[in-house]
C-alpha atoms as a PDB file:
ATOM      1  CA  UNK A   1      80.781  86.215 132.156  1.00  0.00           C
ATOM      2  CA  UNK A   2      77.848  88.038 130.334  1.00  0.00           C
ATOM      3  CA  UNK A   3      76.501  86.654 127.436  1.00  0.00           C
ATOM      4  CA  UNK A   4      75.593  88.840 124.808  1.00  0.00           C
ATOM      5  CA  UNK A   5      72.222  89.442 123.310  1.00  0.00           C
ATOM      6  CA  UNK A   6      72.971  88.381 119.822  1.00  0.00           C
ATOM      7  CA  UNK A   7      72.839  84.427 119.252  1.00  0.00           C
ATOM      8  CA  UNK A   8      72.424  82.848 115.989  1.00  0.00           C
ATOM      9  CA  UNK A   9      71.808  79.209 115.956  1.00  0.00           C
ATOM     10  CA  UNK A  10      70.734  77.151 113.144  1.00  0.00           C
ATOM     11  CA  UNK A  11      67.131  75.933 112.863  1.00  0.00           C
ATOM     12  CA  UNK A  12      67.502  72.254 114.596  1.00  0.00           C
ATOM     13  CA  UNK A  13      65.158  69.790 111.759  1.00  0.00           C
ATOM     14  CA  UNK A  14      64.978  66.747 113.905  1.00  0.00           C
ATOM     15  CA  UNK A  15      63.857  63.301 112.799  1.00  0.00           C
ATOM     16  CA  UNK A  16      62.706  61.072 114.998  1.00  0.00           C
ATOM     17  CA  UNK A  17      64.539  63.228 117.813  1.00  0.00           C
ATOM     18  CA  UNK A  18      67.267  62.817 115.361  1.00  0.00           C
ATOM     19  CA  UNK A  19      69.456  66.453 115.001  1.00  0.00           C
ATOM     20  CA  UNK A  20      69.103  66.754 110.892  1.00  0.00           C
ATOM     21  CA  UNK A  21      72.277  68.980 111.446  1.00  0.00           C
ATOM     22  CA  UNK A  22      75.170  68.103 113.210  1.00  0.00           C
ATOM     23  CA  UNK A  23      76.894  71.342 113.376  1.00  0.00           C
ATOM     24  CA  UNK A  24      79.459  72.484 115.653  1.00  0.00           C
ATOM     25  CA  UNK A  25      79.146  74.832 118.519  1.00  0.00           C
ATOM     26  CA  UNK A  26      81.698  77.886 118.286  1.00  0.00           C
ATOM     27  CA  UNK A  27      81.781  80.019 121.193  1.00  0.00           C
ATOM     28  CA  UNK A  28      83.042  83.797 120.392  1.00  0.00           C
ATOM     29  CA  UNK A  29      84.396  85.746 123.560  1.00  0.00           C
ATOM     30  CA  UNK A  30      84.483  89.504 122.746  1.00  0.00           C
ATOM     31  CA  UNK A  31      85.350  92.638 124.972  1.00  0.00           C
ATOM     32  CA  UNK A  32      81.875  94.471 126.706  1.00  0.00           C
ATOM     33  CA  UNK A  33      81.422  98.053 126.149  1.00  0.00           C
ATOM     34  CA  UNK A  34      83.668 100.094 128.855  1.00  0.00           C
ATOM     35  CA  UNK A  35      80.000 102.087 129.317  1.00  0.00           C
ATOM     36  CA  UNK A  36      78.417  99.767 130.550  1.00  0.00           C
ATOM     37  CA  UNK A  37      80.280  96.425 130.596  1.00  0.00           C
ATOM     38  CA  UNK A  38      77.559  94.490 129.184  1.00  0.00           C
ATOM     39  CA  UNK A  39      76.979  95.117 125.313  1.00  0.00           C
ATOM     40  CA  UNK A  40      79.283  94.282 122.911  1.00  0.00           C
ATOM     41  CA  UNK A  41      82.399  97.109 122.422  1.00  0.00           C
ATOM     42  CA  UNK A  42      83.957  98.761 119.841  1.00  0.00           C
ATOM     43  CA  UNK A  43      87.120  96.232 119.693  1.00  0.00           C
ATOM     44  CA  UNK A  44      87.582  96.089 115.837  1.00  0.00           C
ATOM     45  CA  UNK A  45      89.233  92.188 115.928  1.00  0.00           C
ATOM     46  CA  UNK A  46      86.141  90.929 118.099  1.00  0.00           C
ATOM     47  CA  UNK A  47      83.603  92.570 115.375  1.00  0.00           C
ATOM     48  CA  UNK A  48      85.776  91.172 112.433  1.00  0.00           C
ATOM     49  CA  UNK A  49      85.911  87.389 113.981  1.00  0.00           C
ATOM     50  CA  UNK A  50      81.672  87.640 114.705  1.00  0.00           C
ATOM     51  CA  UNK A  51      81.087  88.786 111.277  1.00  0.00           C
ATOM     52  CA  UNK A  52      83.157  85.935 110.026  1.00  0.00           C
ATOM     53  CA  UNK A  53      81.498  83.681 112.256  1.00  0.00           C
ATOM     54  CA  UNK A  54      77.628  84.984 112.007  1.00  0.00           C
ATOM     55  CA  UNK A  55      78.195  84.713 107.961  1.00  0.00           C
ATOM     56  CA  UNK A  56      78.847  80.906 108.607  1.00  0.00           C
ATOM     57  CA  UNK A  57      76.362  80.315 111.382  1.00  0.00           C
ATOM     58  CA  UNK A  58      74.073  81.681 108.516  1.00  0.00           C
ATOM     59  CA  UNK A  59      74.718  78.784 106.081  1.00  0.00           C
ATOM     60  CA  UNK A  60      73.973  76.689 109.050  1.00  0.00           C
ATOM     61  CA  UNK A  61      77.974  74.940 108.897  1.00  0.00           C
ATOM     62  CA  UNK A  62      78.139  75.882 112.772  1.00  0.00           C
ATOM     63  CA  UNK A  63      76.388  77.103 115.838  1.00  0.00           C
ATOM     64  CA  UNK A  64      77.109  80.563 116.999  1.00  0.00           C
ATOM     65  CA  UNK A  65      77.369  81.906 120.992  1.00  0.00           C
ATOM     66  CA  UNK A  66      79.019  84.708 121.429  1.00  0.00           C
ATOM     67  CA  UNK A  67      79.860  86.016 125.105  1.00  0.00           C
ATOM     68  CA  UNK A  68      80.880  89.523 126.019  1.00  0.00           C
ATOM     69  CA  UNK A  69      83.225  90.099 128.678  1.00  0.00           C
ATOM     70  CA  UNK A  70      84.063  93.570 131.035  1.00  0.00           C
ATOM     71  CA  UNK A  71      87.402  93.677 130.986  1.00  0.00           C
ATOM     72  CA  UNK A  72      87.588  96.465 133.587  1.00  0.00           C
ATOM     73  CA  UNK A  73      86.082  93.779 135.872  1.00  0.00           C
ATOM     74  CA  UNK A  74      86.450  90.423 134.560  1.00  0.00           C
ATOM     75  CA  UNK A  75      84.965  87.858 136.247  1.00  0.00           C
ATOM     76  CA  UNK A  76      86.945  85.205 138.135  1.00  0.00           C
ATOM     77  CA  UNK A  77      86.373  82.342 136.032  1.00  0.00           C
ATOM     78  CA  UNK A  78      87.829  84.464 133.552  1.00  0.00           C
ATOM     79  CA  UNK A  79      90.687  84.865 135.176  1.00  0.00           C
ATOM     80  CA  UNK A  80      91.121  81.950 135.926  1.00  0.00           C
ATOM     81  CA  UNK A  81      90.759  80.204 132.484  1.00  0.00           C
ATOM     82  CA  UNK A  82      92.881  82.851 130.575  1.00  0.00           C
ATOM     83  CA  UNK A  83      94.770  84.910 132.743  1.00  0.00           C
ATOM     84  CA  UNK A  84      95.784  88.047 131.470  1.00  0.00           C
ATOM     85  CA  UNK A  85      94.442  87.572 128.112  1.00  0.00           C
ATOM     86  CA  UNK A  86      92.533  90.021 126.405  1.00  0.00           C
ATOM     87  CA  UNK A  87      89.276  89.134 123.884  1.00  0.00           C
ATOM     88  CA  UNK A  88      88.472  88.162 121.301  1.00  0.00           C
ATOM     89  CA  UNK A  89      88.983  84.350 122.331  1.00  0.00           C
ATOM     90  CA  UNK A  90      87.477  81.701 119.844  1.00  0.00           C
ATOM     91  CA  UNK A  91      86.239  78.466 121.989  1.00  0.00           C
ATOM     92  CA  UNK A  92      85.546  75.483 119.743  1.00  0.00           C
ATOM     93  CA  UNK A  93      85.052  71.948 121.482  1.00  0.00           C
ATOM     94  CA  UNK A  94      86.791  73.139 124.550  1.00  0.00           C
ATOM     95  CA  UNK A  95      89.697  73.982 122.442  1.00  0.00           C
ATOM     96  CA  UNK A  96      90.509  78.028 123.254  1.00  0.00           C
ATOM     97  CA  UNK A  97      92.734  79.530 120.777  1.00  0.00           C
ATOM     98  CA  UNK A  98      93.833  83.324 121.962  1.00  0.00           C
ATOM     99  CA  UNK A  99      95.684  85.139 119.160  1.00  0.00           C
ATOM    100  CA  UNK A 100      94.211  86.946 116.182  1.00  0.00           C
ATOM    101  CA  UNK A 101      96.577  84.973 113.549  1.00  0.00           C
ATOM    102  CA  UNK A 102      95.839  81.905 115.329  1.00  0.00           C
ATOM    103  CA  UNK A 103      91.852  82.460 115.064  1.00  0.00           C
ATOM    104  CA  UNK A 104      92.253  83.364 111.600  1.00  0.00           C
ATOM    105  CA  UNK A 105      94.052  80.523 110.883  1.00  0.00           C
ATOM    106  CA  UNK A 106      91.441  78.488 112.826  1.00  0.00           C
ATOM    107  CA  UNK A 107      88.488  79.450 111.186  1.00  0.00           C
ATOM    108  CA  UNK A 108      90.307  78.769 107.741  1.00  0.00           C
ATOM    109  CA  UNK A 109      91.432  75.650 108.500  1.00  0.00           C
ATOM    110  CA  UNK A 110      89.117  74.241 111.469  1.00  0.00           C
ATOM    111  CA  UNK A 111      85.266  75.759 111.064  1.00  0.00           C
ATOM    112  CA  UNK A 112      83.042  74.257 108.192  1.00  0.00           C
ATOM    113  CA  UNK A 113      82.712  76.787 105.652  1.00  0.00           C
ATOM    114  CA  UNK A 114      85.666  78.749 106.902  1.00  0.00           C
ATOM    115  CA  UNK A 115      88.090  78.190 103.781  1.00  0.00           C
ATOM    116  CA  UNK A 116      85.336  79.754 101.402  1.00  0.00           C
ATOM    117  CA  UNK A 117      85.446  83.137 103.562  1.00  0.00           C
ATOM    118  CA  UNK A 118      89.129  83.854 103.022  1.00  0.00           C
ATOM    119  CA  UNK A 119      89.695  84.303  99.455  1.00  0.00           C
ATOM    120  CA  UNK A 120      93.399  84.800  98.050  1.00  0.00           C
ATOM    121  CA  UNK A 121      93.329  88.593  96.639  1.00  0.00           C
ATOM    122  CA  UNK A 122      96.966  89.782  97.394  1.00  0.00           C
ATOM    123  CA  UNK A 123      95.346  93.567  95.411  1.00  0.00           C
ATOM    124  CA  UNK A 124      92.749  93.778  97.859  1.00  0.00           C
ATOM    125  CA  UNK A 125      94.773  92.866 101.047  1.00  0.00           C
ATOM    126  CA  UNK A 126      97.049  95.240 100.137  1.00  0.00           C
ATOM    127  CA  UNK A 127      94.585  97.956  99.770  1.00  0.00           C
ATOM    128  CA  UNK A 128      92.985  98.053 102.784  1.00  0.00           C
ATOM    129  CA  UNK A 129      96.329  97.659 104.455  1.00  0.00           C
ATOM    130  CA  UNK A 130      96.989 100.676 106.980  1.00  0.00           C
ATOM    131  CA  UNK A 131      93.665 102.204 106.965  1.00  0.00           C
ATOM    132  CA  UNK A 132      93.003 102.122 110.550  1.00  0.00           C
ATOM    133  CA  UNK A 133      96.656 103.575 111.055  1.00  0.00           C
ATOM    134  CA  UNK A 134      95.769 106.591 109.306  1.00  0.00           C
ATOM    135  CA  UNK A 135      92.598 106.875 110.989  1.00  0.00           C
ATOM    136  CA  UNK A 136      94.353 106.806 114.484  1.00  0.00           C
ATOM    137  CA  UNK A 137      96.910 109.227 113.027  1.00  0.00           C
ATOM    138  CA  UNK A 138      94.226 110.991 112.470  1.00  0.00           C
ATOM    139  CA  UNK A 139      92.928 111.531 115.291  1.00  0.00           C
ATOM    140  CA  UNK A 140      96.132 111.902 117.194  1.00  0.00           C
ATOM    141  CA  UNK A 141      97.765 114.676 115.071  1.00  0.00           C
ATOM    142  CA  UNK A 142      94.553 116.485 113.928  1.00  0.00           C
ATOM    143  CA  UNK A 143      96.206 118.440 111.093  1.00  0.00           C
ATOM    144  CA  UNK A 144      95.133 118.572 107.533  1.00  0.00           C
ATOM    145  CA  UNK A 145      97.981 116.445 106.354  1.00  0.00           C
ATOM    146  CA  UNK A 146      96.960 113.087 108.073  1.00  0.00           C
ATOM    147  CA  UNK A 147      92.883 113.696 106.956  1.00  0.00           C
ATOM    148  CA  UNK A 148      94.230 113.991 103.618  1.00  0.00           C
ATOM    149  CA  UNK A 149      96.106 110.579 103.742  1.00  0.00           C
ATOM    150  CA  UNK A 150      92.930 109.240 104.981  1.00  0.00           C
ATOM    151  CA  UNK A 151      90.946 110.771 102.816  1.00  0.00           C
ATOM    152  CA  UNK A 152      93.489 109.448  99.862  1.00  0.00           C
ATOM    153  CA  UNK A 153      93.375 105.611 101.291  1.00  0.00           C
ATOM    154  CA  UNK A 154      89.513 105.701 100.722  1.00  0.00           C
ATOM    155  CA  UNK A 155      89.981 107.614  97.011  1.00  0.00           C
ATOM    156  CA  UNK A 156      91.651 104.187  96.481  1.00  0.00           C
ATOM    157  CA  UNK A 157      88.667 101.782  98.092  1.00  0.00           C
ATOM    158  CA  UNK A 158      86.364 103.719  95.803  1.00  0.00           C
ATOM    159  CA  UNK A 159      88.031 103.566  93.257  1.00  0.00           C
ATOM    160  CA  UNK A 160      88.318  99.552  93.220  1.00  0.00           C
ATOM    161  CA  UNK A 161      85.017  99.213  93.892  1.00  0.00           C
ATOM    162  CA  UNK A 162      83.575 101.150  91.040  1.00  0.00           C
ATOM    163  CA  UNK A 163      86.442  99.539  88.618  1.00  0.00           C
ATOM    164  CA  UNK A 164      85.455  95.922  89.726  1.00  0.00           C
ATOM    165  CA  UNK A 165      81.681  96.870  89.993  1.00  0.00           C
ATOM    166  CA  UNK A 166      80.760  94.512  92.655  1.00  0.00           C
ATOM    167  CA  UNK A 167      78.851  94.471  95.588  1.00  0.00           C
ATOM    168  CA  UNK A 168      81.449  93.824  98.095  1.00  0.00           C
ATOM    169  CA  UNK A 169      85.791  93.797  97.710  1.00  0.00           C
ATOM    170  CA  UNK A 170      86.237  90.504  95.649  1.00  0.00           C
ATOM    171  CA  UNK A 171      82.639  90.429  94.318  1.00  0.00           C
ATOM    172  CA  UNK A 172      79.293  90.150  95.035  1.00  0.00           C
ATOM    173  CA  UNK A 173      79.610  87.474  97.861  1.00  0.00           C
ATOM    174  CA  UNK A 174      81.309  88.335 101.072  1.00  0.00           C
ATOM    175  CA  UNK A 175      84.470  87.400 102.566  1.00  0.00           C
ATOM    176  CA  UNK A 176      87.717  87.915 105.036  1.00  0.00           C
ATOM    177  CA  UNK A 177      88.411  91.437 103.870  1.00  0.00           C
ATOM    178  CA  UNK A 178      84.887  93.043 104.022  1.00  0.00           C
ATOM    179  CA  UNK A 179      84.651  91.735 107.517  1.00  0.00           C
ATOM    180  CA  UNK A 180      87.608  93.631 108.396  1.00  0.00           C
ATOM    181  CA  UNK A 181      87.193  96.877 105.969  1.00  0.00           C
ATOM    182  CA  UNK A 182      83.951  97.408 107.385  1.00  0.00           C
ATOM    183  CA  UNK A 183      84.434  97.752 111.059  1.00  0.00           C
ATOM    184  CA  UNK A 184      87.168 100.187 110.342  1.00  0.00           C
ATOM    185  CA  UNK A 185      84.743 102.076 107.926  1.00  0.00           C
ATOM    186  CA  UNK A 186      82.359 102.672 110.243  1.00  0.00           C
ATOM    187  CA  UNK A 187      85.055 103.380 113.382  1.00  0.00           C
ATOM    188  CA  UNK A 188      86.153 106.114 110.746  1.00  0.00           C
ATOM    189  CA  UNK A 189      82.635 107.471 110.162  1.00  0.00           C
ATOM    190  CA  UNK A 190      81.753 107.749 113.982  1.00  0.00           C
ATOM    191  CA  UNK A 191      85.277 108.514 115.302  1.00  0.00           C
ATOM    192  CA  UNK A 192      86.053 110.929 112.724  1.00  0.00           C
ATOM    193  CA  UNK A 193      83.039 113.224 112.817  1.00  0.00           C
ATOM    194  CA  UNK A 194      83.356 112.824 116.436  1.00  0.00           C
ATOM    195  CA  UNK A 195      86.644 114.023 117.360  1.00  0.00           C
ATOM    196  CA  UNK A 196      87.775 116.135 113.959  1.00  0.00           C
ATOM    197  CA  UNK A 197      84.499 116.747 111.940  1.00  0.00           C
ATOM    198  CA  UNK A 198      85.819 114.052 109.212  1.00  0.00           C
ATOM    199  CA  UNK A 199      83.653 113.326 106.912  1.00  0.00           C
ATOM    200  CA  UNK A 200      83.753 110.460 103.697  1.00  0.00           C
ATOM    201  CA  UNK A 201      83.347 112.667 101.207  1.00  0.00           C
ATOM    202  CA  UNK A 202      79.735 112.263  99.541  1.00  0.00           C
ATOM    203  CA  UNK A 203      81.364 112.042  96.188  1.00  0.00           C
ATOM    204  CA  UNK A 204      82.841 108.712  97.033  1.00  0.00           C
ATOM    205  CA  UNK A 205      79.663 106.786  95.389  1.00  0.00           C
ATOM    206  CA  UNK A 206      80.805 103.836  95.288  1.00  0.00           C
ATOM    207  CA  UNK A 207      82.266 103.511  98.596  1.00  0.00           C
ATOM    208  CA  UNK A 208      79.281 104.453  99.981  1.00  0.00           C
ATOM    209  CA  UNK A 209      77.027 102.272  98.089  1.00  0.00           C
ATOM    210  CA  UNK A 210      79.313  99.382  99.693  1.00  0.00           C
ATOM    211  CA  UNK A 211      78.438 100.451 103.314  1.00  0.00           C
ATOM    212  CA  UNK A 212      74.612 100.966 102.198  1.00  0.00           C
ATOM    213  CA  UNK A 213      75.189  97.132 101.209  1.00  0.00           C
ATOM    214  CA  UNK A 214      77.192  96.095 104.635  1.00  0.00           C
ATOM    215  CA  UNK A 215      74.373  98.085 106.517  1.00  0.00           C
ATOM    216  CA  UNK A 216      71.981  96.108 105.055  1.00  0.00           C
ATOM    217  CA  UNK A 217      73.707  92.793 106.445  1.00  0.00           C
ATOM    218  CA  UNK A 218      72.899  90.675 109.972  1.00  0.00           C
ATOM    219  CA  UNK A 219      76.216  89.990 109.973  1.00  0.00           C
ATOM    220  CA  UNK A 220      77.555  93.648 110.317  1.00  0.00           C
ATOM    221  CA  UNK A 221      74.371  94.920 112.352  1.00  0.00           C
ATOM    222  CA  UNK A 222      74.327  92.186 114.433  1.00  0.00           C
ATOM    223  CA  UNK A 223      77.655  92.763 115.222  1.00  0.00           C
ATOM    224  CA  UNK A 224      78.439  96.305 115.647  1.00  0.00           C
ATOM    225  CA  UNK A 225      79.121  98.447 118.610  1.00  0.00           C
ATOM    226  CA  UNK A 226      77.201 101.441 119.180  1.00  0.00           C
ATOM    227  CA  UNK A 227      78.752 105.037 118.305  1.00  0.00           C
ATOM    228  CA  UNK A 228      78.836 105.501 122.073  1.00  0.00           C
ATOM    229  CA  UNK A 229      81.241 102.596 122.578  1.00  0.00           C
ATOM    230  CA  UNK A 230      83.392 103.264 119.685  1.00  0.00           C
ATOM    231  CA  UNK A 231      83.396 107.136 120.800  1.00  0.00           C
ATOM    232  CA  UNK A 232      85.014 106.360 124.262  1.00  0.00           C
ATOM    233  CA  UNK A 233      86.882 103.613 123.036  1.00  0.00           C
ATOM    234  CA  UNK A 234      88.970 106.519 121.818  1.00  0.00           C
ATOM    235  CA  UNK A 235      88.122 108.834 124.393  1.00  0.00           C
ATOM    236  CA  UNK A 236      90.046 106.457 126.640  1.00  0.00           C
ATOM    237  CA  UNK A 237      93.047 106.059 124.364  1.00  0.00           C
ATOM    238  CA  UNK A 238      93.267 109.637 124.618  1.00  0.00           C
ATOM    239  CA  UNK A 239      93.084 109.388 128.683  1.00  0.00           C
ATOM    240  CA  UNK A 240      89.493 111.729 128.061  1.00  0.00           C
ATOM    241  CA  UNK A 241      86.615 110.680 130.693  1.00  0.00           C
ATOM    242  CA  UNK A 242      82.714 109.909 129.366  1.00  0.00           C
ATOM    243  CA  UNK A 243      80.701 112.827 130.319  1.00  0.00           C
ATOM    244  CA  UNK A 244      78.122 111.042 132.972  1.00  0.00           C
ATOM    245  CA  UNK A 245      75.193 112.193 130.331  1.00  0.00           C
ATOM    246  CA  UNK A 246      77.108 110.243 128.044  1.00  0.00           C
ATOM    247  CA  UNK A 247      76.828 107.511 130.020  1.00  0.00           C
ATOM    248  CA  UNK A 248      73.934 107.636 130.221  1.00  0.00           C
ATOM    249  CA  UNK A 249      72.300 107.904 126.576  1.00  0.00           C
ATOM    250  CA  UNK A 250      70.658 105.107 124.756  1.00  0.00           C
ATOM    251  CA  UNK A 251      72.851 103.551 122.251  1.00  0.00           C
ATOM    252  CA  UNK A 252      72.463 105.100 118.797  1.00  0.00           C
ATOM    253  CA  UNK A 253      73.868 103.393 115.662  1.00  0.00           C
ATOM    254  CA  UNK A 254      74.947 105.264 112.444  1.00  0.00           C
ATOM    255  CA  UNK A 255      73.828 103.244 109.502  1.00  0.00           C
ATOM    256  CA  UNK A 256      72.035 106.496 107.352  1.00  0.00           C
ATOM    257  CA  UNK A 257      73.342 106.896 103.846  1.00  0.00           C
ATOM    258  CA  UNK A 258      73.880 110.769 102.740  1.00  0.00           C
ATOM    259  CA  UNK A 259      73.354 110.040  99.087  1.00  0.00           C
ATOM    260  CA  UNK A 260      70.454 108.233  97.459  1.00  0.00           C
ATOM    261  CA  UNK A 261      71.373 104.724  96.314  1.00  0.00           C
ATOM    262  CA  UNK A 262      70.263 103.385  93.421  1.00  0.00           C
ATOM    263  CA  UNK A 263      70.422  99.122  93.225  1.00  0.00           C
END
């Protein structure tokens, strides 16, 4: 298996060759880029579970490796250790759990500092509930109708964010839900423009002073694919092949804000 570029591990303070921090070591196993097999892909549950996890290797509760894996190839020892199953795979003290609710449930229950990430906010789970649907609707049916339900679901975000007037969905700290809104936000950005010119409309300030926020964050930079990767992840949904000059490009990342922000 490849491991990924991106590594955070808590400064070690030792005394008298003493580790000051006893943390855990949480190993993260997410899918490569089908590009080039290497760099992290555009596999929103991987993204949402390393954003999760780099937020608490931050506070220095745990140690983060993360691991990238080509699952067009996978290596043997792969194979071998999970079979047919497909990333992301959470490894803590040898312990693998495979299954999105079970990893959730993990990190909640298991990881230092996990319970404080997944606040109880039945409005905001609710909210952003289905957005990734419409998106995919989206690009599927490519009629005015489904851009409009997308274009309704974010009316909504924004609107929650300017009436709470926060920096992130449940305040000004982050948690669960901004770890999974903002993978989808930015699939919708780079997807959307990509395949039907979609757009979030400039008038949604407050929605896009959130991103300018998440953009500004290790967690979510550290962390997200590169427009290429998220481009063919559709492309090969769709059964469309990468151009070779595609292929080819250096990674770009959208992170530009078309309005000014003001703090």
């Amino acid at each position: 298996m490849s491991a990924a570029e991106v590594e955070t591990q808590p400064q070690q303070e030792t005394t008298n060759g003493t580790s000051k921090y006893d943390v855990p070591e949480i190993e993260l196993i997410i899918k490569a880029s089908t590009i080039d097999g290497r760099r992290k892909g555009a596999c929103l549950f991987c993204q949402e579970y390393f954003m999760d996890l780099y937020l608490l290797a931050e506070l220095k509760t745990i140690s983060l490796k993360v691991t990238t894996v080509d699952m067009q190839k996978p290596p043997p020892d792969f194979r071998t250790n999970f079979e047919a199953t497909h990333p992301p795979i959470l490894i803590d003290n040898g312990l693998a759990i495979l299954e999105n609710e079970k990893i959730e449930r993990h990190i909640m229950k298991h990881i230092p500092g996990g319970y404080n990430l997944f606040v109880q906010d039945k409005e905001v789970a609710t909210l952003i509930e289905n957005l990734y649907v419409k998106l995919k609707l989206m690009l599927v049916k490519k009629d005015e109708a489904k851009n409009n339900a997308l274009l309704t679901h974010l009316r909504k975000i924004n609107d929650h964010l300017a009436n709470r007037n926060t920096r992130f969905l449940t305040g000004d700290t982050m948690c669960c839900f901004d770890c999974e809104l903002m993978p989808r936000l930015q699939h919708i950005r780079v997807a959307g423009k990509y395949f039907v010119d979609f757009e979030i409309p400039t008038h949604l300030t407050a929605l896009w002073r959130y991103m300018y926020h998440m953009y500004q964050l290790d967690a979510f930079t550290q962390s997200c694919p590169a427009d290429q990767d998220i481009i063919n992840h559709y492309k090969l949904q769709q059964s469309l092949k990468m151009k070779k000059h595609e292929e080819l490009e250096t990674p770009t990342f959208t992170t530009s804000i078309p309005i000014d922000i003001s703090e």
